[in-house]
N, C-alpha and C. Protein backbone atom coordinates (compact mmCIF):
# COMPACT_ATOMS: atom_id res chain seq x y z
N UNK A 1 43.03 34.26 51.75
CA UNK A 1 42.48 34.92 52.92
C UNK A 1 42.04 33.88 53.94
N UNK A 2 42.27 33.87 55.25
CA UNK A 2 42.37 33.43 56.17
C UNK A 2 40.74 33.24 56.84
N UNK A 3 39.91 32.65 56.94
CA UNK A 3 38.38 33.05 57.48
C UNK A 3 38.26 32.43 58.60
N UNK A 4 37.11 32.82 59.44
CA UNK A 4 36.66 32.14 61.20
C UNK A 4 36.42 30.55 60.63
N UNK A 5 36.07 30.21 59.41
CA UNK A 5 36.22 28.68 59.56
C UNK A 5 37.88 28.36 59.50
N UNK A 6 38.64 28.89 59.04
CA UNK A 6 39.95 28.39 58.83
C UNK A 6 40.30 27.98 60.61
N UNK A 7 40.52 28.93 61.26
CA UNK A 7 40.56 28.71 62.68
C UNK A 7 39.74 27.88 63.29
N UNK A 8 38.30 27.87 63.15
CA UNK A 8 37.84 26.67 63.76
C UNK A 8 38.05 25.80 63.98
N UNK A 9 38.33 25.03 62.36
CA UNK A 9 38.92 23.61 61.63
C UNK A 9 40.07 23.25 62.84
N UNK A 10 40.91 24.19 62.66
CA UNK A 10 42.01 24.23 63.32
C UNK A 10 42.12 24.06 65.25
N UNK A 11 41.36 24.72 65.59
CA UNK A 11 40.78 24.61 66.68
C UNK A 11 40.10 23.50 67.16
N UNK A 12 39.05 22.62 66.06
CA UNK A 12 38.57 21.46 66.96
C UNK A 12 39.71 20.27 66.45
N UNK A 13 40.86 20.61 65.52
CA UNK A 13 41.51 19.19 65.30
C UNK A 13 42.75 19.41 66.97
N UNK A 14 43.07 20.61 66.98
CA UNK A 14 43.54 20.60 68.81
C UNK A 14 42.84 19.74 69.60
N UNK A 15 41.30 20.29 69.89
CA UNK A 15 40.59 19.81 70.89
C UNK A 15 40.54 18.51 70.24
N UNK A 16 40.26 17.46 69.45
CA UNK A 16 39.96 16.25 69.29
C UNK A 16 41.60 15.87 69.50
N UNK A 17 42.77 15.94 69.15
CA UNK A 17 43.93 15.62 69.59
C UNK A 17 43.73 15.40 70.97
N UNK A 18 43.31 16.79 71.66
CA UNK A 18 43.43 16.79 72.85
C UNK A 18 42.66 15.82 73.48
N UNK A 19 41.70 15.52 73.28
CA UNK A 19 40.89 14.55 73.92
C UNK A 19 41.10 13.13 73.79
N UNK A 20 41.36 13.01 72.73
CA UNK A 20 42.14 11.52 72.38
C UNK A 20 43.12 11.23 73.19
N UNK A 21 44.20 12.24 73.64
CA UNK A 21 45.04 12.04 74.07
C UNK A 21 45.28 11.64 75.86
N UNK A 22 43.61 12.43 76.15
CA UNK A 22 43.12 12.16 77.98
C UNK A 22 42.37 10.94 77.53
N UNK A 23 41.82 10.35 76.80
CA UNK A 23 41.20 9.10 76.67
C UNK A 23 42.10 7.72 77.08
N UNK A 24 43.20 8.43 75.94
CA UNK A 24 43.88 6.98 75.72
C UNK A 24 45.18 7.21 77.14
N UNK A 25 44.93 7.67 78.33
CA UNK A 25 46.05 8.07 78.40
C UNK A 25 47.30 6.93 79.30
N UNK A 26 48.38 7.17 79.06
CA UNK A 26 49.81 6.07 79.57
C UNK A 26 50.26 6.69 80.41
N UNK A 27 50.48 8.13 80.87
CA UNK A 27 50.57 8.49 81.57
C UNK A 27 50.11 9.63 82.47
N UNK A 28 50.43 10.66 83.50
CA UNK A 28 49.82 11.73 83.80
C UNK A 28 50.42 12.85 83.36
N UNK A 29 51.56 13.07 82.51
CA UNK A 29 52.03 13.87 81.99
C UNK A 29 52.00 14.07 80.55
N UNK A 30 51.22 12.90 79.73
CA UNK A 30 50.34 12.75 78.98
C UNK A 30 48.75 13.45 78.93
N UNK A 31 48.33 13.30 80.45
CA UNK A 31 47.11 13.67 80.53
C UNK A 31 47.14 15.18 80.49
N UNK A 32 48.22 15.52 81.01
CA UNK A 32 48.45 16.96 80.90
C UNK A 32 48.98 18.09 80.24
N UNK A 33 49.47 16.87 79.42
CA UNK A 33 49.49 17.41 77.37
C UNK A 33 48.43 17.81 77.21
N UNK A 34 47.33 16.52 77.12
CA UNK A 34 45.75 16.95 76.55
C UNK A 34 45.57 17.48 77.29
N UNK A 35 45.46 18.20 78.23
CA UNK A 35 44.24 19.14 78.89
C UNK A 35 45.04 20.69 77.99
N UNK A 36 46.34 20.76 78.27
CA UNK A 36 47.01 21.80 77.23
C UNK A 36 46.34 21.95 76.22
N UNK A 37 46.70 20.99 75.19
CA UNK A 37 46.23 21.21 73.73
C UNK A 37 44.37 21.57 73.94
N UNK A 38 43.56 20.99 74.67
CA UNK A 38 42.48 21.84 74.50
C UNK A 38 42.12 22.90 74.95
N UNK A 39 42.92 23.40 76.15
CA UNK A 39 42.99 24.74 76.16
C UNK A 39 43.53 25.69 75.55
N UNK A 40 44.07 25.05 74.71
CA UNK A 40 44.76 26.05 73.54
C UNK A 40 43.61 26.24 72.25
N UNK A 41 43.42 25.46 72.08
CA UNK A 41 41.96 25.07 71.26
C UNK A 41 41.13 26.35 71.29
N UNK A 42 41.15 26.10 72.86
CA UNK A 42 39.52 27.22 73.38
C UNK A 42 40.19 28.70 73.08
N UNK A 43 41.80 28.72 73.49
CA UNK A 43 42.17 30.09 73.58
C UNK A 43 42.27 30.49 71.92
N UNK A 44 42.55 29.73 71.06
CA UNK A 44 42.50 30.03 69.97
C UNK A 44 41.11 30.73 69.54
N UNK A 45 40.07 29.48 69.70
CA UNK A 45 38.48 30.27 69.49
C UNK A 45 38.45 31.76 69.60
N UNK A 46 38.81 32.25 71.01
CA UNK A 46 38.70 33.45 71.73
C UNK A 46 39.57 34.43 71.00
N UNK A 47 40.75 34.32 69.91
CA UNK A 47 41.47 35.17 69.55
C UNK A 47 40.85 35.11 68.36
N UNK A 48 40.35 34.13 67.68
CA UNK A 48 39.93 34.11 66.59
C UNK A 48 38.34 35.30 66.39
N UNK A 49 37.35 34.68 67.56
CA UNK A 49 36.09 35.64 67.70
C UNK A 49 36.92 36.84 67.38
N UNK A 50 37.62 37.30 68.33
CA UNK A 50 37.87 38.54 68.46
C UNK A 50 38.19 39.10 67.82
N UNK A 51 39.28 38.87 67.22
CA UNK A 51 39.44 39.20 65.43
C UNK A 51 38.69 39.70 64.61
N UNK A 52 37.82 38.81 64.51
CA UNK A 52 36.07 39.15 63.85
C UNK A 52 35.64 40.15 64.21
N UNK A 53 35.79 40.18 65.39
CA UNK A 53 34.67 41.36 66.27
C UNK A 53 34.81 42.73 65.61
N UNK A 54 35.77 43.02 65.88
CA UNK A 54 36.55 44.52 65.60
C UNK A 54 35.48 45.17 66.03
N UNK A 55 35.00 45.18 67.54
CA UNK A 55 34.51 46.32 68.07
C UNK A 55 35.27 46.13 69.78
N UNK A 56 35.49 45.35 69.89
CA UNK A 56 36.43 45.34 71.28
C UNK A 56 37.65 44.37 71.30
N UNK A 57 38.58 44.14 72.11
CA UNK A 57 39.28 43.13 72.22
C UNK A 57 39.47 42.22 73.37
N UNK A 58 38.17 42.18 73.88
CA UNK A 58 38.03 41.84 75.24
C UNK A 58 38.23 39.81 74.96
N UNK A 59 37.86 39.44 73.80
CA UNK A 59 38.63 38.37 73.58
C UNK A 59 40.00 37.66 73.71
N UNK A 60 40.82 38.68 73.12
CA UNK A 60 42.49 38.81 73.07
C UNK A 60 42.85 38.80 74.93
N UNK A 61 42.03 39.98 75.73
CA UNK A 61 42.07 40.18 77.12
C UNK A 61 42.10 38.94 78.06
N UNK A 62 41.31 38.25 77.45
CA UNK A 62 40.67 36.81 78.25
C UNK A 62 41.51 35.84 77.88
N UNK A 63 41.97 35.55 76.50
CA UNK A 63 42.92 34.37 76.26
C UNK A 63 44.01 34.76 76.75
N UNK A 64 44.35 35.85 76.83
CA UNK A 64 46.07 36.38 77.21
C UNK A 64 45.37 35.74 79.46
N UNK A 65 44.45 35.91 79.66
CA UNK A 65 44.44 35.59 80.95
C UNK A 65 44.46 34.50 81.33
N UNK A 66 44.11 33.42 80.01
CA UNK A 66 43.44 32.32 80.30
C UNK A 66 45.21 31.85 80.25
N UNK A 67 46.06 32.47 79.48
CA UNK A 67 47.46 32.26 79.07
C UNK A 67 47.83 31.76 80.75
N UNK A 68 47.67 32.70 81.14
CA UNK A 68 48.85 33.16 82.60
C UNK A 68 48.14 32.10 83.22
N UNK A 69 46.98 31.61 83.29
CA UNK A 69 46.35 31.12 84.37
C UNK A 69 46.80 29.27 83.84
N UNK A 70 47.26 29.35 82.96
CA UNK A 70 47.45 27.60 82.24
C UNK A 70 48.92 27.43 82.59
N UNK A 71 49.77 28.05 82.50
CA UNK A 71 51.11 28.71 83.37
C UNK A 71 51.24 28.06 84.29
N UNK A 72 50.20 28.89 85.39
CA UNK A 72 50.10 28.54 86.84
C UNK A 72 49.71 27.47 87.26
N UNK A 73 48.78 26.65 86.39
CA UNK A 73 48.25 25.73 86.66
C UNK A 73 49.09 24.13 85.85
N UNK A 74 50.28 24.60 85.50
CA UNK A 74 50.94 23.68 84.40
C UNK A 74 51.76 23.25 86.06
N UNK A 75 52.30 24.74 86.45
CA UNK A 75 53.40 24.35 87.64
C UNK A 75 52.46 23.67 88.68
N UNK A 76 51.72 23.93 89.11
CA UNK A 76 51.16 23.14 90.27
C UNK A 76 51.30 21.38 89.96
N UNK A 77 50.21 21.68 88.45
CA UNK A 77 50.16 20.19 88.21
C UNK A 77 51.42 19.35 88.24
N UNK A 78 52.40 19.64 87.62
CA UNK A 78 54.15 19.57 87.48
C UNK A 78 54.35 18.91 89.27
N UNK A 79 54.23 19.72 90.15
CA UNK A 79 54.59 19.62 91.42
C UNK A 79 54.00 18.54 91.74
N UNK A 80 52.59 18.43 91.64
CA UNK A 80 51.67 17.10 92.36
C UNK A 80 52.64 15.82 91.54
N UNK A 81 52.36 15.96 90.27
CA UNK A 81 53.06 14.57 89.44
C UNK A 81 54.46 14.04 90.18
N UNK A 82 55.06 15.19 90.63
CA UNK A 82 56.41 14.83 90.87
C UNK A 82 56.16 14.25 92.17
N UNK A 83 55.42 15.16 93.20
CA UNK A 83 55.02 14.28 94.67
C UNK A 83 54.84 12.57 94.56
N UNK A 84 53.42 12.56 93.63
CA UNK A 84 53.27 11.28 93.44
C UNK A 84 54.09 10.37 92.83
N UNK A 85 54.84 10.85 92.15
CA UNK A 85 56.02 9.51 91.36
C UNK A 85 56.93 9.61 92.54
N UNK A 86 57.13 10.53 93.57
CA UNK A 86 58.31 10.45 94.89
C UNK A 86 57.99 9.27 95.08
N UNK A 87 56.14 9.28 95.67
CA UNK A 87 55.33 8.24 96.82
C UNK A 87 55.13 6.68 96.10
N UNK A 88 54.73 7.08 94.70
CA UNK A 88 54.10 5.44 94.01
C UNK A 88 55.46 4.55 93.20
N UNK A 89 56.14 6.15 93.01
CA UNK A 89 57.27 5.55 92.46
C UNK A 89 56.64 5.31 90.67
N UNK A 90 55.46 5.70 89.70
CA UNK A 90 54.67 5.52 89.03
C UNK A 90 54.11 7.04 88.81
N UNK A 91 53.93 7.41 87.44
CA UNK A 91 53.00 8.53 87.30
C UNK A 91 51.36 7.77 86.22
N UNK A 92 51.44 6.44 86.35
CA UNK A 92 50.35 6.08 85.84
C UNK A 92 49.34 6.16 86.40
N UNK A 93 48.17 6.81 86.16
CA UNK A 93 46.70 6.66 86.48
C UNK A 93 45.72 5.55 87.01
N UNK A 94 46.63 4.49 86.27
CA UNK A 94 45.05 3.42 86.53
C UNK A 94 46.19 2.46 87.59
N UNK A 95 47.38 2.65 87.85
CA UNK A 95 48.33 2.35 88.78
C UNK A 95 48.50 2.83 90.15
N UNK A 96 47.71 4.10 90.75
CA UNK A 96 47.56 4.63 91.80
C UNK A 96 46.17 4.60 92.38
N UNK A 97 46.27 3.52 92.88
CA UNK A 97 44.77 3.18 93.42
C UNK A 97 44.03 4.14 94.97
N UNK A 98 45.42 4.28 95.86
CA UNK A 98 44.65 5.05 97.15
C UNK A 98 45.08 6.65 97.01
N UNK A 99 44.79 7.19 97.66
CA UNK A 99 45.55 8.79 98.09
C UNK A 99 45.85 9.14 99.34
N UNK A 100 45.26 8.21 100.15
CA UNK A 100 45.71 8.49 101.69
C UNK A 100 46.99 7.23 102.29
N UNK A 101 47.35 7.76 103.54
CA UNK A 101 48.40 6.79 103.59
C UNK A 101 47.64 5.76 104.85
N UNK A 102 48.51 4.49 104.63
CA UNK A 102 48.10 3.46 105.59
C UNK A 102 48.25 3.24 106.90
C-alpha cells in the first residue's frame, strides 16, 4: 500500500534534484530543467494531499492548473533562451553579463 509518506519521499528527492540542479547550473536550459523538476515536486504534493482528502478535489483542480500554467511558461522561457543565444551567441548564466545594448 502506497501512503502520503511514500509520495513525499518522492516529492522532496524531485525538489532536492531540482535544486541541485539550479545551484550547480552550466547552462540556462539546465536551469530550466530544475525549476521543472520542482514544480513537479510541488504538483505532486497537491495530487498526493488530495488523494488523502477525499472530501474535495480541489487539489487535482490546482495541479492540473499549475500543469497548463508550466506549459506556458516552459514556451516563453524557450523563446527568451533562444533570443539570447541569437544576441550572446551563449546560453550560459555567469557568461551574460549586460541586458541592455551599447
Amino acid at each position: 500500500m502506497i501512503t502520503l509518506t511514500h509520495f513525499m519521499v518522492v516529492s522532496a528527492g524531485l525538489f532536492c534534484i531540482g535544486l541541485f540542479i539550479i545551484v550547480s547550473k552550466k547552462n540556462a536550459i539546465q536551469v530550466l530543467l530544475g525549476i521543472e523538476l520542482m514544480l513537479n515536486a510541488a504538483i505532486l504534493n497537491m495530487v498526493a494531499f488530495s488523494r488523502y482528502d477525499r472530501v474535495n478535489n480541489g487539489g487535482q483542480m490546482f495541479a492540473l492548473f499549475a500543469i497548463v500554467l508550466a506549459a506556458a511558461t516552459t514556451a516563453v522561457a524557450l523563446a527568451i533562451i533562444l533570443n539570447v543565444y541569437r544576441r550572446y551567441k551563449t546560453i550560459n548564466p555567469d557568461e551574460i553579463n549586460q541586458l541592455k545594448d551599447q
